[in-house]
N, C-alpha and C. Protein backbone atom coordinates (compact mmCIF):
# COMPACT_ATOMS: atom_id res chain seq x y z
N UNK A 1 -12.26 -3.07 11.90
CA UNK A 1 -11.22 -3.52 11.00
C UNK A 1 -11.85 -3.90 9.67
N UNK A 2 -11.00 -3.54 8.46
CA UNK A 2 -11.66 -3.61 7.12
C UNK A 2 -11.62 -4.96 7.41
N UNK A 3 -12.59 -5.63 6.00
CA UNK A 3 -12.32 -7.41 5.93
C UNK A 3 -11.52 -6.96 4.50
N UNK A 4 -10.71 -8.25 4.95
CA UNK A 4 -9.47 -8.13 4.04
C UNK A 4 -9.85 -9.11 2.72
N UNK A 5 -8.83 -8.73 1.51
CA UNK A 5 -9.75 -9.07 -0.02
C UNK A 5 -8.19 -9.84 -0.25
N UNK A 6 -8.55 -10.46 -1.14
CA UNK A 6 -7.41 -11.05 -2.31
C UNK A 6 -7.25 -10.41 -3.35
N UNK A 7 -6.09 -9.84 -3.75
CA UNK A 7 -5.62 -8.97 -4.88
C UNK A 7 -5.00 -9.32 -5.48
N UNK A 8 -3.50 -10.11 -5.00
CA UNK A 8 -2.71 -10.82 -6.08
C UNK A 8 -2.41 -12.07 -5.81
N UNK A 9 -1.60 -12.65 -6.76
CA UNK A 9 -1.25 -13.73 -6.27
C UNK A 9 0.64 -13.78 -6.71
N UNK A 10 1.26 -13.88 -5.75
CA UNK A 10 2.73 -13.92 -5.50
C UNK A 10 3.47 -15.42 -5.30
N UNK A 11 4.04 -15.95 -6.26
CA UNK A 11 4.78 -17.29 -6.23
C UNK A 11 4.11 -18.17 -5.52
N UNK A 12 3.27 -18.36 -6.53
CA UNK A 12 1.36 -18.91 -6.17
C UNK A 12 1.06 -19.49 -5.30
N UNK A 13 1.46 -18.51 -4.40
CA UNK A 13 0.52 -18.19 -3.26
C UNK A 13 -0.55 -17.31 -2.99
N UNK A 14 -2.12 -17.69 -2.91
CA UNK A 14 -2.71 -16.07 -2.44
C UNK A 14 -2.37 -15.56 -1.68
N UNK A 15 -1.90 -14.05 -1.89
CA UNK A 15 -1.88 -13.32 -0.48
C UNK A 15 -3.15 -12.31 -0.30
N UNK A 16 -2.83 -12.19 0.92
CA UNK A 16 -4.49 -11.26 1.34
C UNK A 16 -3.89 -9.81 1.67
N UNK A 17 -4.57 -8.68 0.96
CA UNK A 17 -4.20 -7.67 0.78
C UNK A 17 -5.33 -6.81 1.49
N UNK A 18 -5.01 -6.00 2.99
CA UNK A 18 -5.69 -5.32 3.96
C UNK A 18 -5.51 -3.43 3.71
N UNK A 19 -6.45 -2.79 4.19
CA UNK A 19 -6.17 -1.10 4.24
C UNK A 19 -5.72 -0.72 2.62
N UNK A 20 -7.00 -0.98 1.72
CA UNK A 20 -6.92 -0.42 0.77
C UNK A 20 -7.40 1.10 0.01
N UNK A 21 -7.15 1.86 -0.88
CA UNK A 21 -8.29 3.12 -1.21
C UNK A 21 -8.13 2.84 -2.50
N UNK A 22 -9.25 3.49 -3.34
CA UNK A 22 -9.21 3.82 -4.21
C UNK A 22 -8.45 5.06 -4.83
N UNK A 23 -7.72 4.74 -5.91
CA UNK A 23 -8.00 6.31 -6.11
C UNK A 23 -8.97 7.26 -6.97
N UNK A 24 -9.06 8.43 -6.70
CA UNK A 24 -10.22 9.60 -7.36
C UNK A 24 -10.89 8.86 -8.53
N UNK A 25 -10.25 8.49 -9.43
CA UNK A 25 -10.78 8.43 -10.92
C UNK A 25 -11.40 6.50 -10.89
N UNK A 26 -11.44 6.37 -10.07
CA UNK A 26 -11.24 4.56 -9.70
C UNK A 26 -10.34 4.07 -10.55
N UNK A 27 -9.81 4.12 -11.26
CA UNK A 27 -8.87 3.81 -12.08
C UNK A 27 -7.53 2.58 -11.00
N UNK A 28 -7.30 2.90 -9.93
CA UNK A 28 -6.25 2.33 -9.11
C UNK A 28 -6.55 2.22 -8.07
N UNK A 29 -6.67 1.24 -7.30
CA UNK A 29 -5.99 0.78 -5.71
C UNK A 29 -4.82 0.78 -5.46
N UNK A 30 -4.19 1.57 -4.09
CA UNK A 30 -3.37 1.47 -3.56
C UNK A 30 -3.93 0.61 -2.03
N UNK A 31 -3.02 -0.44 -1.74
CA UNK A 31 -2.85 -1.60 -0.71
C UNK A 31 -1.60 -1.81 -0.07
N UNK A 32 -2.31 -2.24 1.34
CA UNK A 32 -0.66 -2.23 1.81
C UNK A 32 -0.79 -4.18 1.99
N UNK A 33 0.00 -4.88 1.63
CA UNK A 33 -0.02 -6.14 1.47
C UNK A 33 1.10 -7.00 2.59
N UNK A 34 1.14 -8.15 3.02
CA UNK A 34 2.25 -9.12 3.86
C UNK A 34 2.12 -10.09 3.09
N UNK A 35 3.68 -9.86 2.75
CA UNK A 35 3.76 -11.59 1.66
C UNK A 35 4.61 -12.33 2.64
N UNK A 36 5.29 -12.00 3.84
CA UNK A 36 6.08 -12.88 4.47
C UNK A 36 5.84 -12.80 5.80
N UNK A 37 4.50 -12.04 6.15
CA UNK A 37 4.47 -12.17 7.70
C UNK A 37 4.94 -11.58 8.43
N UNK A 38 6.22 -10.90 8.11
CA UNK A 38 7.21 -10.00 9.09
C UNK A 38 6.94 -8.51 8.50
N UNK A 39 7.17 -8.51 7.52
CA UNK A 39 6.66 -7.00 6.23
C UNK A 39 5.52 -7.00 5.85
N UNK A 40 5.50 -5.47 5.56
CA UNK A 40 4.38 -5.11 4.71
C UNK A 40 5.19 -4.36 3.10
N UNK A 41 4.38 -3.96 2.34
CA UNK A 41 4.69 -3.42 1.05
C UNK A 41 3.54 -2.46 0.55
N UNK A 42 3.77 -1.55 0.13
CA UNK A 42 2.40 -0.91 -0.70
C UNK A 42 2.30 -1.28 -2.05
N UNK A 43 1.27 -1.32 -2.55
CA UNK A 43 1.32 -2.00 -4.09
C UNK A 43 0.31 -1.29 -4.62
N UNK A 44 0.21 -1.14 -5.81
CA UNK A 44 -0.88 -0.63 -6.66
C UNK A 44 -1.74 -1.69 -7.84
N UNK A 45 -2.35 -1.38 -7.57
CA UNK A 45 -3.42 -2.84 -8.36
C UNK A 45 -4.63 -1.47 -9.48
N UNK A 46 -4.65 -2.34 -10.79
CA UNK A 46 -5.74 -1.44 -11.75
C UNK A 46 -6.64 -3.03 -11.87
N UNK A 47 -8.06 -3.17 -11.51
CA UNK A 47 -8.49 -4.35 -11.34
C UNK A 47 -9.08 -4.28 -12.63
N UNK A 48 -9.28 -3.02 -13.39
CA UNK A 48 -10.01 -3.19 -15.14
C UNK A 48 -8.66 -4.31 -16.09
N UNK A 49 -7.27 -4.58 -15.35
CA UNK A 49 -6.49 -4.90 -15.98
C UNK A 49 -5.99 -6.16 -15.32
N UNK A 50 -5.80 -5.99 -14.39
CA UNK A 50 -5.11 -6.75 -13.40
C UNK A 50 -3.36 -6.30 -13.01
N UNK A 51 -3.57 -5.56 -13.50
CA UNK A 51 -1.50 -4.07 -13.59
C UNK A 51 -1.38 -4.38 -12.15
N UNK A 52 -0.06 -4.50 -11.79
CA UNK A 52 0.13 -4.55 -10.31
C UNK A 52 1.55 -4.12 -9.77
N UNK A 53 2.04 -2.95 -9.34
CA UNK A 53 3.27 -1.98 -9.21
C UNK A 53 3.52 -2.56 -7.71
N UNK A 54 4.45 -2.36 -7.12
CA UNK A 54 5.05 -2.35 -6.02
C UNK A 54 5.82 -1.02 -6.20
N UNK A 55 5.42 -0.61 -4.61
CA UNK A 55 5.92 0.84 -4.47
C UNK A 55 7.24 1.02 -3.87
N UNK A 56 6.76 0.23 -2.88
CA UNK A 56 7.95 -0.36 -1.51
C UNK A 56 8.65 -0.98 -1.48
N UNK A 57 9.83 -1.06 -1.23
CA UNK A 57 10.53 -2.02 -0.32
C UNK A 57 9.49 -2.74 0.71
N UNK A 58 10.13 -4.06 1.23
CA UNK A 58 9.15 -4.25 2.48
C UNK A 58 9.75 -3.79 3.71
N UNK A 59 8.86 -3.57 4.42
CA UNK A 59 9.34 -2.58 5.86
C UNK A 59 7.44 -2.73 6.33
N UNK A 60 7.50 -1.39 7.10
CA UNK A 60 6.39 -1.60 7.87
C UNK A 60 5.28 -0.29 7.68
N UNK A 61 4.11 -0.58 6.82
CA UNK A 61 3.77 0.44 6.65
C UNK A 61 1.99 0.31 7.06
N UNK A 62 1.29 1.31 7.20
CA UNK A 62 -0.26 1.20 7.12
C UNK A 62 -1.21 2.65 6.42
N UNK A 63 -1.91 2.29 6.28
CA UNK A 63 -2.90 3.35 5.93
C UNK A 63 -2.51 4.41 4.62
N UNK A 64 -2.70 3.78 3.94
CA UNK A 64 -2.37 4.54 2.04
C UNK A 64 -3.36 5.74 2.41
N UNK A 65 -3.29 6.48 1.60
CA UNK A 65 -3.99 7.35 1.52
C UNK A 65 -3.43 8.23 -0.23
N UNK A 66 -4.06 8.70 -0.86
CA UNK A 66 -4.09 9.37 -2.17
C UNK A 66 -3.83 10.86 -1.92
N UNK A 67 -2.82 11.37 -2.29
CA UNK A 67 -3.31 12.79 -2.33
C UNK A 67 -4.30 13.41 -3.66
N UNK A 68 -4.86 14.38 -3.25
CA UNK A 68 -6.33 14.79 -4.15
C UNK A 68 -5.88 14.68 -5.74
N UNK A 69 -5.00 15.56 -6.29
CA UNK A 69 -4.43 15.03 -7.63
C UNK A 69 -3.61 13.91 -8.12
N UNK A 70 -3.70 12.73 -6.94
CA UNK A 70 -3.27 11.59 -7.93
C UNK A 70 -2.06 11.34 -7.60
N UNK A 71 -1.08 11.92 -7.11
CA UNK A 71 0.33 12.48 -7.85
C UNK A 71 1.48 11.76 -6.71
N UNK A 72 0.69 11.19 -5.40
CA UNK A 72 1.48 10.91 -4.57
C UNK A 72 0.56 10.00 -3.88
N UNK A 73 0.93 9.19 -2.38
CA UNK A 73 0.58 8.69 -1.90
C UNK A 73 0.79 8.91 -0.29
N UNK A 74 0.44 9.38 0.54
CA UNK A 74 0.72 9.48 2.04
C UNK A 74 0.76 7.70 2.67
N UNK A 75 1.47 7.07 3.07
CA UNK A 75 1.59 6.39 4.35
C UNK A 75 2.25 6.37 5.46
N UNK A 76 1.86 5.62 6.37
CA UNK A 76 2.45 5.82 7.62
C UNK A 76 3.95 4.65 7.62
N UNK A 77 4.94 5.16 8.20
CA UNK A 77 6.08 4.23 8.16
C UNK A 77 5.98 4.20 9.80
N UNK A 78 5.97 2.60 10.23
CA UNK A 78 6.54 2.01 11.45
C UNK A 78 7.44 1.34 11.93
N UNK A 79 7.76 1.33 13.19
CA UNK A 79 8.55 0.59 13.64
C UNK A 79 8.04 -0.36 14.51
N UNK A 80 7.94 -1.76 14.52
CA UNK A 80 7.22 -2.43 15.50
C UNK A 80 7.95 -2.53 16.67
N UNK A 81 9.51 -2.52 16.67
CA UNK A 81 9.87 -2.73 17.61
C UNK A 81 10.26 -1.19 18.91
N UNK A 82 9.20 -0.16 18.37
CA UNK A 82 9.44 0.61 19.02
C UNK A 82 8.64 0.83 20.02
N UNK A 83 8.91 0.19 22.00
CA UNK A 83 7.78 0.25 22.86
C UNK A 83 8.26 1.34 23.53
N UNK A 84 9.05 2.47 23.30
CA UNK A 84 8.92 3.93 23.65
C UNK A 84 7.76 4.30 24.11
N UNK A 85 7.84 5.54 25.12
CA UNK A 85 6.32 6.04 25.02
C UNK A 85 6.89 7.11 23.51
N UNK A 86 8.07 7.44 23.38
CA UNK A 86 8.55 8.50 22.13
C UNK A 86 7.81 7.69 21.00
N UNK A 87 6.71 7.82 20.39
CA UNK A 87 6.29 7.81 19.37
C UNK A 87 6.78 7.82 17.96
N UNK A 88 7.70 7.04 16.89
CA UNK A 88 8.70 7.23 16.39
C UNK A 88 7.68 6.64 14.80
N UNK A 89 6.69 6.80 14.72
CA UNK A 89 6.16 6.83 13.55
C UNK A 89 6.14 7.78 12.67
N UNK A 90 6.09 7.98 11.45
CA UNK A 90 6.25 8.92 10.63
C UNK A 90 5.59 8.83 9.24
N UNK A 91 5.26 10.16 8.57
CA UNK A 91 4.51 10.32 7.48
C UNK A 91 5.16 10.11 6.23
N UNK A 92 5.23 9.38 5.75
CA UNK A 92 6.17 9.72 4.23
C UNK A 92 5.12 9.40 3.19
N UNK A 93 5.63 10.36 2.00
CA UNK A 93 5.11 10.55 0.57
C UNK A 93 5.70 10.19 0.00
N UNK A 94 5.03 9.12 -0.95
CA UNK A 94 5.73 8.09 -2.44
C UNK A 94 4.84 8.92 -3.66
N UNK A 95 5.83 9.12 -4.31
CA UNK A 95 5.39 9.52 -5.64
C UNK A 95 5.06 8.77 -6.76
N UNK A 96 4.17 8.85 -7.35
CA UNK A 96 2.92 7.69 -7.87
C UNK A 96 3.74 7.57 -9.65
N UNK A 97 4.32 6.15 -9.92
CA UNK A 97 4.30 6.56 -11.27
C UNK A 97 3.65 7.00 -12.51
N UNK A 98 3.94 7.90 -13.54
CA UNK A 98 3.23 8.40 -14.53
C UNK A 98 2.07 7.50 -15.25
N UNK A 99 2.06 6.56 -15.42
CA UNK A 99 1.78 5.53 -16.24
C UNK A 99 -0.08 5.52 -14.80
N UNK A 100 0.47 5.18 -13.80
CA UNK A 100 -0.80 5.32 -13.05
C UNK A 100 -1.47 6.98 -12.63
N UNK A 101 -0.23 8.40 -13.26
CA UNK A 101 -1.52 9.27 -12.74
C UNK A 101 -2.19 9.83 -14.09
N UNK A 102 -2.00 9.16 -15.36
CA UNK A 102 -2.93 9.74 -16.51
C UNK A 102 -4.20 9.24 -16.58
């Protein structure tokens, strides 16, 4: 398990922000963050600035991932309350705003 970092700070509170990447140009982190314990959120952080986007709604997500040009983001969407053996996780792509793929 990564060790988890402090990235922002939200209605000053630190929160601790886990399963981060860079992206290509280092220019941006994408993070998936819990500000309430029940959710997660993906967020984008530029640490040369301190810029900090929210991608998400909160819901339940893990493992950001970049696609190679920048242009999107792969994570995984969950359901916690799903103890199926049916596997009901899924891939979805967020499209990265302009401002973070120049």
């Amino acid at each position: 398990m990564a060790t988890p970092i402090v990235l922002v700070e939200y209605n000053q509170l630190l929160q601790v922000a886990q399963r981060f990447q860079r992206k290509a140009d280092g220019q941006w982190l994408v993070f998936i963050v819990n500000f309430d314990r029940s959710s997660d959120q993906v967020w984008l952080f530029k640490p040369a600035t301190g810029e900090r986007l929210a991608l998400t709604p909160p819901g339940h997500y893990q493992w950001p991932a970049w696609s190679p040009d920048g242009s999107q983001i792969a994570v995984i969407w969950y359901d916690p309350g799903n103890t199926d053996d049916d596997d009901k996780d899924a891939v979805i792509m967020l499209d990265v705003p302009e401002l973070v793929r120049r």
